[in-house]
Protein backbone atom coordinates (compact mmCIF):
# COMPACT_ATOMS: atom_id res chain seq x y z
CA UNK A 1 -161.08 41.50 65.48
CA UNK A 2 -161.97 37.79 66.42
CA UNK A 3 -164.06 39.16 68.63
CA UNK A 4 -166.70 40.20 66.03
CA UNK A 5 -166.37 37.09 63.59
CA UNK A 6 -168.73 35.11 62.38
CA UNK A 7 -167.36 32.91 66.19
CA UNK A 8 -168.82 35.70 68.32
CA UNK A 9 -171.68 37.31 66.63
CA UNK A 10 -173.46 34.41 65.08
CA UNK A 11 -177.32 33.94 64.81
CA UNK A 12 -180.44 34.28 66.56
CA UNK A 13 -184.37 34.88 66.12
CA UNK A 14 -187.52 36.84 67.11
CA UNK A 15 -190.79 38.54 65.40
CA UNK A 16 -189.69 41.52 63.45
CA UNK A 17 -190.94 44.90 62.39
CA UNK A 18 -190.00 46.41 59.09
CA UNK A 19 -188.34 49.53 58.73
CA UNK A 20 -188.26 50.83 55.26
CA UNK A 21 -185.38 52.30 53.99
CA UNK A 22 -184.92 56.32 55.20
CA UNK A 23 -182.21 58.19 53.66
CA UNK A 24 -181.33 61.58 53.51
CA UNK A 25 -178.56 63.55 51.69
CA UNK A 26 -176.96 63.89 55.24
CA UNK A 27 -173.38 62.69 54.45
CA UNK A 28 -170.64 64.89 55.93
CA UNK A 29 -166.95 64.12 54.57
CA UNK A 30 -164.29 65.13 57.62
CA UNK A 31 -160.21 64.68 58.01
CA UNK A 32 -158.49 64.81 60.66
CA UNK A 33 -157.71 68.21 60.54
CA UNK A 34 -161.40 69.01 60.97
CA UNK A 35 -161.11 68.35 64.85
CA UNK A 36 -160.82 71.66 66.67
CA UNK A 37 -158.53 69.74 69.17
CA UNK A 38 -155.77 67.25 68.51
CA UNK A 39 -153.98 65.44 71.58
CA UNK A 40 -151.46 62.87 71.61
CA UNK A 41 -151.64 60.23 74.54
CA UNK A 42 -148.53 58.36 75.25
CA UNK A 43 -147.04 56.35 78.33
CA UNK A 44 -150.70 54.75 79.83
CA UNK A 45 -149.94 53.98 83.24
CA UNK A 46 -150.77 49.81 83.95
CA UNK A 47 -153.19 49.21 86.59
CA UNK A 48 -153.31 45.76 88.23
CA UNK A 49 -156.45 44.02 89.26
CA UNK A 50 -155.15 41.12 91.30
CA UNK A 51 -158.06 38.95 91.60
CA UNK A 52 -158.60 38.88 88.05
CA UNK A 53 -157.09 34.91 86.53
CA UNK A 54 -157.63 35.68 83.51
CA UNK A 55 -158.90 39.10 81.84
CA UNK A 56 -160.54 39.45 78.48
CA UNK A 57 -161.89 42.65 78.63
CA UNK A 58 -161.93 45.85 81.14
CA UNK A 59 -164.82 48.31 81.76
CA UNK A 60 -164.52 51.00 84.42
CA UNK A 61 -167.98 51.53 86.38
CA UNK A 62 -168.76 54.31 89.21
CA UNK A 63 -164.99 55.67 88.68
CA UNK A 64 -163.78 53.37 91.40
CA UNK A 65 -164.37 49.56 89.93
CA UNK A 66 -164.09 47.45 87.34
CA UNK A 67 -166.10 44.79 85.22
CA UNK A 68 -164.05 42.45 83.79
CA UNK A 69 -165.00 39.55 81.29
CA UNK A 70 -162.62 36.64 81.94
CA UNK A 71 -160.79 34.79 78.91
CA UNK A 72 -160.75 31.39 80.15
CA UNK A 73 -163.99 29.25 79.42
CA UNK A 74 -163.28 26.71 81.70
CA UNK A 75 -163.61 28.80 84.39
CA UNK A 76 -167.07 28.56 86.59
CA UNK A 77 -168.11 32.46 86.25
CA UNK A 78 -167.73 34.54 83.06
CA UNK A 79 -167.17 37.37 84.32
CA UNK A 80 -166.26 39.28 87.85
CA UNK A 81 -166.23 42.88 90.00
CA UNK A 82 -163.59 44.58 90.81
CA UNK A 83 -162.49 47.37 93.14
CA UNK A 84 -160.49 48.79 90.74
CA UNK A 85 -157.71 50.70 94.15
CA UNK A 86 -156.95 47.13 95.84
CA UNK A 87 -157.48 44.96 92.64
CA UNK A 88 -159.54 42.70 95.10
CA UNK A 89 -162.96 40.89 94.10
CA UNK A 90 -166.22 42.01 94.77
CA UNK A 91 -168.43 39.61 92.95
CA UNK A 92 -168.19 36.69 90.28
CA UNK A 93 -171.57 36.44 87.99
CA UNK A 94 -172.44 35.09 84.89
CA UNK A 95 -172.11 31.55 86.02
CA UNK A 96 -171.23 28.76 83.40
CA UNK A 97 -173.88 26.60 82.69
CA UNK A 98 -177.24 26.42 80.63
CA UNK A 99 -179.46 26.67 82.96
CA UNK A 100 -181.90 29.65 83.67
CA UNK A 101 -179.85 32.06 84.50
CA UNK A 102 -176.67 30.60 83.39
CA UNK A 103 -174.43 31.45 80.46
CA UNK A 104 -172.80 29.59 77.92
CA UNK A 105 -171.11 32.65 76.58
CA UNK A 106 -170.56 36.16 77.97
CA UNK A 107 -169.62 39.54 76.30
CA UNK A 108 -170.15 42.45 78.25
CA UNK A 109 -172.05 45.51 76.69
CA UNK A 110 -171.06 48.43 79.35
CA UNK A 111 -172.28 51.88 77.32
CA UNK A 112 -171.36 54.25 80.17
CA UNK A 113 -169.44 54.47 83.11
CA UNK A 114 -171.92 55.98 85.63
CA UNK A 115 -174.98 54.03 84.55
CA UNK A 116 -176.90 51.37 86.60
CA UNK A 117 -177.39 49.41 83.86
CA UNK A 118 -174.76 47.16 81.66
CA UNK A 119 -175.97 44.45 79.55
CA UNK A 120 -174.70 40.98 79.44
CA UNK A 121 -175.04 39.11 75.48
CA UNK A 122 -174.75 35.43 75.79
CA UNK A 123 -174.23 35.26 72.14
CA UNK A 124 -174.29 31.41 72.15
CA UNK A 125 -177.77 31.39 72.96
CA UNK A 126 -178.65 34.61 71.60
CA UNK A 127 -179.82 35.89 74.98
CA UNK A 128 -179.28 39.34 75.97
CA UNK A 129 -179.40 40.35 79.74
CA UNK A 130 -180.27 43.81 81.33
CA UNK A 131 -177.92 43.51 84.72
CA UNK A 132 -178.21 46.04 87.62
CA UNK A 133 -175.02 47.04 88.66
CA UNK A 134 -176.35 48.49 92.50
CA UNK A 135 -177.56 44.98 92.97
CA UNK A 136 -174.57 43.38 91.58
CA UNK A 137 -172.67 45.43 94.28
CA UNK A 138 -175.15 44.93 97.34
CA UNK A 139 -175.16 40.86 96.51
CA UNK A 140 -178.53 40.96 95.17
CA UNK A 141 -179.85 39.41 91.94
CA UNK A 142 -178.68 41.61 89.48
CA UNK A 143 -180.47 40.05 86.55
CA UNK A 144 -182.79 42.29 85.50
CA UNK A 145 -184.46 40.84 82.55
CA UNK A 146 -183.55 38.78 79.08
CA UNK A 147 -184.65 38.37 75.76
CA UNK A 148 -183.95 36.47 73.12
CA UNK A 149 -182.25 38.11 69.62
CA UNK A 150 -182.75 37.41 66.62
CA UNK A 151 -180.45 35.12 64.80
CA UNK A 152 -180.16 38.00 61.77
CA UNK A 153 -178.54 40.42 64.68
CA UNK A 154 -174.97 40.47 64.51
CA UNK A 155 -175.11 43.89 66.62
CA UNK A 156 -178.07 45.38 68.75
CA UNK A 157 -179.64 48.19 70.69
CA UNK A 158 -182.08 47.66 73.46
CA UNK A 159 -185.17 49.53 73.94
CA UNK A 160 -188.13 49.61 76.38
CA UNK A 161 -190.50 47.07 74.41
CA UNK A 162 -188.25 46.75 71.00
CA UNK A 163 -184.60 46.44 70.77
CA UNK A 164 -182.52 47.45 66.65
CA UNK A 165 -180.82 44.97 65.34
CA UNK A 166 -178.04 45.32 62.87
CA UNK A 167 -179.02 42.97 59.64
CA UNK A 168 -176.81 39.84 59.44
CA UNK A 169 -176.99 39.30 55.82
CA UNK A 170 -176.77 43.36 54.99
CA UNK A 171 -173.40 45.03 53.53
CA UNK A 172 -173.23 48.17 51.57
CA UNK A 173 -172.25 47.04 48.77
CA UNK A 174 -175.20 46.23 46.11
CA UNK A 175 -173.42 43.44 44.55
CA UNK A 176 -173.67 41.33 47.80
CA UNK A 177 -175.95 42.70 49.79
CA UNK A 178 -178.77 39.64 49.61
CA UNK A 179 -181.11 42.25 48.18
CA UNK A 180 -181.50 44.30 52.06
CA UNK A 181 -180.97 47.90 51.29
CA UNK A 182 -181.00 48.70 54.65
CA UNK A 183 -178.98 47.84 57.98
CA UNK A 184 -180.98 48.33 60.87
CA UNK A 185 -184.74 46.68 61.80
CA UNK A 186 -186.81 46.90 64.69
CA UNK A 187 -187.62 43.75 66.73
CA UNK A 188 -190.02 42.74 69.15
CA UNK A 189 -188.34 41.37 72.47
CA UNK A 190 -189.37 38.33 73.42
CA UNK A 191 -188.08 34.90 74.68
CA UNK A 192 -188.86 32.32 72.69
CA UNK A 193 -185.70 30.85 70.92
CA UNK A 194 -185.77 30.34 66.86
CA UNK A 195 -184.22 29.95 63.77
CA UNK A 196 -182.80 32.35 61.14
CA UNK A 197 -185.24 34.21 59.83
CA UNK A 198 -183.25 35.32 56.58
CA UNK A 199 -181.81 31.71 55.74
CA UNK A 200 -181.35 31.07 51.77
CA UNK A 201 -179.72 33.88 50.99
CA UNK A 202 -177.13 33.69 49.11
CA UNK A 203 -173.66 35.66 50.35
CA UNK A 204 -172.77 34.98 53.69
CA UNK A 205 -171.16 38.53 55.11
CA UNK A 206 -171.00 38.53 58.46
CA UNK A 207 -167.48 38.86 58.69
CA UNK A 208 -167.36 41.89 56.58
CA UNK A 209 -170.58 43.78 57.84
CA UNK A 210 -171.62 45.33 61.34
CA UNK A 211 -171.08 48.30 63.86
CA UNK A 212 -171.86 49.13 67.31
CA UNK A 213 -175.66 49.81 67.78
CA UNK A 214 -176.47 52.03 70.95
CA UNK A 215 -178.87 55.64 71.46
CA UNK A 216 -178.50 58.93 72.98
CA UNK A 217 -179.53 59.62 77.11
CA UNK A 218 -182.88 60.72 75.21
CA UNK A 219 -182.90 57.56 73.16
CA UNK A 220 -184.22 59.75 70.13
CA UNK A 221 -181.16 59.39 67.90
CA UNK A 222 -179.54 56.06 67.56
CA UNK A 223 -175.77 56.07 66.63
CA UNK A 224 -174.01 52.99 64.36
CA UNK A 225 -170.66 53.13 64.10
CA UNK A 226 -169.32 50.89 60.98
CA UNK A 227 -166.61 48.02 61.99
CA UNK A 228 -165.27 47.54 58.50
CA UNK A 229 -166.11 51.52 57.12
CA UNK A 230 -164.86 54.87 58.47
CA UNK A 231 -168.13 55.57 58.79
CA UNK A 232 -170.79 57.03 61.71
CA UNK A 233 -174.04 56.92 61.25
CA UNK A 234 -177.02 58.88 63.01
CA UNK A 235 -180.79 58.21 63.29
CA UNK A 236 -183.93 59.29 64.18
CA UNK A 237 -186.09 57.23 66.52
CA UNK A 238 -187.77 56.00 63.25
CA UNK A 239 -184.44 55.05 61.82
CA UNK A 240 -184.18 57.99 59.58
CA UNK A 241 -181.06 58.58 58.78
CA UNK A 242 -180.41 62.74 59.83
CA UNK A 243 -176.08 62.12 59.47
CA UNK A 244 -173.53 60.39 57.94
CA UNK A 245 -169.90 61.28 58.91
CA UNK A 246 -167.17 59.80 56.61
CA UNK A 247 -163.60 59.99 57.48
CA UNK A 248 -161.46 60.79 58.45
CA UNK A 249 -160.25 58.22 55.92
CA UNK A 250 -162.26 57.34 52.94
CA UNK A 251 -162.21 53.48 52.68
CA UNK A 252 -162.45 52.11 48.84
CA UNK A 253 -163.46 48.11 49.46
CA UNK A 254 -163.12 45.12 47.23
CA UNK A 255 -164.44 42.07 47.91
CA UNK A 256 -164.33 39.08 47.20
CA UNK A 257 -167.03 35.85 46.81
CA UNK A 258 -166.00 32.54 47.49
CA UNK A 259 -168.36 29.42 46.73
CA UNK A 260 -169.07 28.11 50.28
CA UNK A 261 -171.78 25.50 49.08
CA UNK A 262 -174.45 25.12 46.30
CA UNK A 263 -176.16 28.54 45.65
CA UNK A 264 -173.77 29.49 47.89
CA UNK A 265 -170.69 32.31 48.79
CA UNK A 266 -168.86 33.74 51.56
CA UNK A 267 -168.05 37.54 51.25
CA UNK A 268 -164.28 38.60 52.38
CA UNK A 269 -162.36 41.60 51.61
CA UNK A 270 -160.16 40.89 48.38
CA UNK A 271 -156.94 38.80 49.10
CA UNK A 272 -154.10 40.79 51.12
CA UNK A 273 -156.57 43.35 52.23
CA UNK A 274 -158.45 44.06 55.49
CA UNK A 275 -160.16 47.35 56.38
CA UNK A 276 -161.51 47.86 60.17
CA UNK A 277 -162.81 50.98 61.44
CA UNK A 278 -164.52 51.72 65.07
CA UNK A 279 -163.29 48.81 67.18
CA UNK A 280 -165.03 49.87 70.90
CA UNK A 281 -166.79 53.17 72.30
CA UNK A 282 -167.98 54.80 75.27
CA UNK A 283 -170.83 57.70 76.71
CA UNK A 284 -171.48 60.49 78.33
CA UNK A 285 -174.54 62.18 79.11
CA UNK A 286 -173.10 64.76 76.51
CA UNK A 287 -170.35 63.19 74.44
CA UNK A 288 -169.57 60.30 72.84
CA UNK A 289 -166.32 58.09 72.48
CA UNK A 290 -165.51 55.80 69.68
CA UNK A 291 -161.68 54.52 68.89
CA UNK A 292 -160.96 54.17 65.51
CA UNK A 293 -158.60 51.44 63.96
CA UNK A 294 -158.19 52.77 60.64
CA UNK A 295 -156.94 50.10 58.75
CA UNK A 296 -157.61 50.40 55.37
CA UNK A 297 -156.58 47.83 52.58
CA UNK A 298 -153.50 46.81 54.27
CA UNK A 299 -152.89 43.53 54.76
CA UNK A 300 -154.38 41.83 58.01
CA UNK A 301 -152.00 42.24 60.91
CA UNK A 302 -151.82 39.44 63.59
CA UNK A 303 -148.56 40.76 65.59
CA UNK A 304 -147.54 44.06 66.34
CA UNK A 305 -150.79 46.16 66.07
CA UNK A 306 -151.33 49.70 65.19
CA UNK A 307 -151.94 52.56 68.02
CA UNK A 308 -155.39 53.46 67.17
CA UNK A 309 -156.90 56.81 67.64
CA UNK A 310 -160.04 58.26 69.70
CA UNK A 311 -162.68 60.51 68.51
CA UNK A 312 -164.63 62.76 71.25
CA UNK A 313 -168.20 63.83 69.36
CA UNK A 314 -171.19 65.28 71.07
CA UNK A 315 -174.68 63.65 70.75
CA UNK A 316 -175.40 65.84 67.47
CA UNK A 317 -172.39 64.71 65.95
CA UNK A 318 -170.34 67.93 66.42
CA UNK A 319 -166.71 66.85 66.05
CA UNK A 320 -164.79 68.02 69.50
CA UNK A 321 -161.65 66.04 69.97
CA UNK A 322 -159.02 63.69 68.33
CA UNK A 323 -157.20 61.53 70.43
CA UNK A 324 -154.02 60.00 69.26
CA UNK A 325 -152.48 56.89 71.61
CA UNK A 326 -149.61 54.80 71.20
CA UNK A 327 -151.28 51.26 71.73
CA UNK A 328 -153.63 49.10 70.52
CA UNK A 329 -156.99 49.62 72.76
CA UNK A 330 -160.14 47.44 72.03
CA UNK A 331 -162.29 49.04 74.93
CA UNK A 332 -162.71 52.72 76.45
CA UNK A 333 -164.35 53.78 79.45
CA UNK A 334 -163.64 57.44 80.64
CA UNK A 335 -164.43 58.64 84.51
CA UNK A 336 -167.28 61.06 85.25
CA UNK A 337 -165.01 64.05 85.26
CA UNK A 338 -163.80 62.95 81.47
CA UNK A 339 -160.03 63.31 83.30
CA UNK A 340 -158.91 59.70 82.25
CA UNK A 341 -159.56 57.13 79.50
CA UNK A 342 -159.34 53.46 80.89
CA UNK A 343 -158.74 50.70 77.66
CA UNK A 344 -158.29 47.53 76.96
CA UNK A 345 -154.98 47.12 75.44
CA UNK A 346 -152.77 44.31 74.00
CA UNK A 347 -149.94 44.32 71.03
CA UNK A 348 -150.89 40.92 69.30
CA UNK A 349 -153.55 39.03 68.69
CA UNK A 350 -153.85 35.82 71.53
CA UNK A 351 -151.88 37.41 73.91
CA UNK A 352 -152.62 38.65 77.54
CA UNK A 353 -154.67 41.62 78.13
CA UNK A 354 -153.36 45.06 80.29
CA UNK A 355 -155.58 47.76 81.57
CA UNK A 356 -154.64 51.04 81.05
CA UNK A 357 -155.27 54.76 81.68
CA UNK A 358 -154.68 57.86 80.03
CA UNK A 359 -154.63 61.17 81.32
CA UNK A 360 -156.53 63.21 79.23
CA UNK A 361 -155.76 66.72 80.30
């Protein structure tokens, strides 16, 4: 969860568009049972990438290697290549530094398994990098192009000329919600660095507000789905929202509003509660991936964390598959025959990450 605080997803700046508010009655209530297939993963098998000091995060790419972001900031690249059979190293990037084309921070963005492109968000310095993974490979320069985000992003989805941002200072819930009614904006790219745009309002609730912001292959629907709701959301290309699916719990949030400073408060769940819903996802050129924490109002667990579950959809939001594993995962990234789901995995909170794989058939 640290890993979308306040720590990690804090503030940025660019020009702005406005996007008015679009609803639609498009909310679709689903359980469990709803899922036409239900499949219980168990036993992972471990793989070991020997190169790799210190592992944050895993990613599979082109079914035989492995990005990987590294946990210890003291060491000189952020993140590294992998051949995923030997466990040897292909390529360190993201040097430390702040220089050009240096990062202070590094969190890896990798949407799909077979794609050129990953993204690199040194969220730091609010600078988001397009990286080409064939150049990566071939020892070329594999960075692409930046911009700079807006400090009122906490999540984002690039575009050709525009990226959507998920609104900083929006929750949905009206008696916080700094008087945004709704979550997403479109931004110009661009790369000069600035403020907040939004500072003065009054609730701070970034640490109880978000979701993962990426688009379809055809980039004309745009998916969010909710970190602290068992929501999914689906858009238009204008941000109209077509679909809402809710569930397969039905999360009932309190909060709470704490006096931070004068005019002041920061937003939390109320005391002894925590909710989290989607906590990583992955795509295919037809489905989409999205593990599901499902925590909802139970108080926030450090130490022995609960197996989570995965949720196949296609791109329409047709619900196809239920996976149910017995770990913790915190990133997915199925092969290009959909045969095995690669994750992120660790029990507590602080300790050591293990890459796993499920067989999925």
């Amino acid at each position: 969860m640290g890993k979308y605080c306040f720590s990690l997803s804090v503030i940025l700046c660019c020009v702005s568009c406005t996007v008015t508010e679009q609803k639609t009655d498009s909310e679709i209530n689903f359980n469990r049972e709803d899922f036409p297939v239900s499949v219980s993963l168990s036993n992972p098998d471990t793989l070991t990438i020997s190169d790799a000091l210190n592992p944050l995060d895993f990613y599979l790419v082109r079914d035989s290697m492995v990005l990987i972001e590294n946990a210890d900031e003291s060491q000189q690249y952020k993140a590294g290549l992998y051949q995923m059979k030997t466990g040897k190293l292909i390529r360190e990037f993201a040097p430390k530094g702040e220089g050009p084309n240096e990062f202070v921070s590094c969190q890896l963005d990798v949407r799909s398994n077979l794609s050129a492109v990953f993204y690199a968000d040194d969220f730091m310095q609010n600078k988001y990098w397009e990286c080409n993974l064939d150049s990566l490979i071939q020892g070329g320069g594999y960075l692409i192009d930046y911009f700079i985000y807006s400090r009122d992003v906490i999540r984002l989805c690039p575009l050709q000329k525009t990226y959507i941002g998920y609104n900083f200072w929006y929750v949905d819930e009206s008696r916080f919600d700094n008087g945004i009614s709704f979550p997403l904006k479109i931004y110009e790219k661009t790369t000069e660095a600035g403020g907040r745009l939004s500072s003065g309002h009054p609730y701070f609730v970034a640490n109880v507000t978000g979701g993962f912001v990426f688009n379809a292959p055809d980039r004309k629907h745009i998916w969010v789905a909710d970190f602290y709701d068992s929501k999914i959301h689906i858009y238009n290309d204008s941000l109209r929202e077509i679909k809402c699916l809710h569930g397969p719990d039905c999360f009932k949030r309190s909060f709470d509003a704490t006096p931070d400073k004068k005019n002041s408060y920061f937003v939390s769940f109320e005391k002894g509660t925590s909710y989290r819903g989607y906590v990583a996802y992955t795509t295919t050129d037809e489905f989409v991936y999205l593990a599901y924490e499902g925590t909802d109002g139970t108080p926030y667990r450090v130490y022995d964390l609960r197996p989570v579950e995965v949720f196949k959809l296609d791109w329409d939001g047709n619900l196809i598959c239920r996976y149910q594993l017995d770990k913790y995962i915190r990133t997915i990234s199925v092969d290009s025959q959909e045969k095995y789901l690669y994750a992120t995995s660790y029990n507590s909170h602080g300790d050591s990450t293990t890459f796993i794989r499920y067989n999925l058939h």
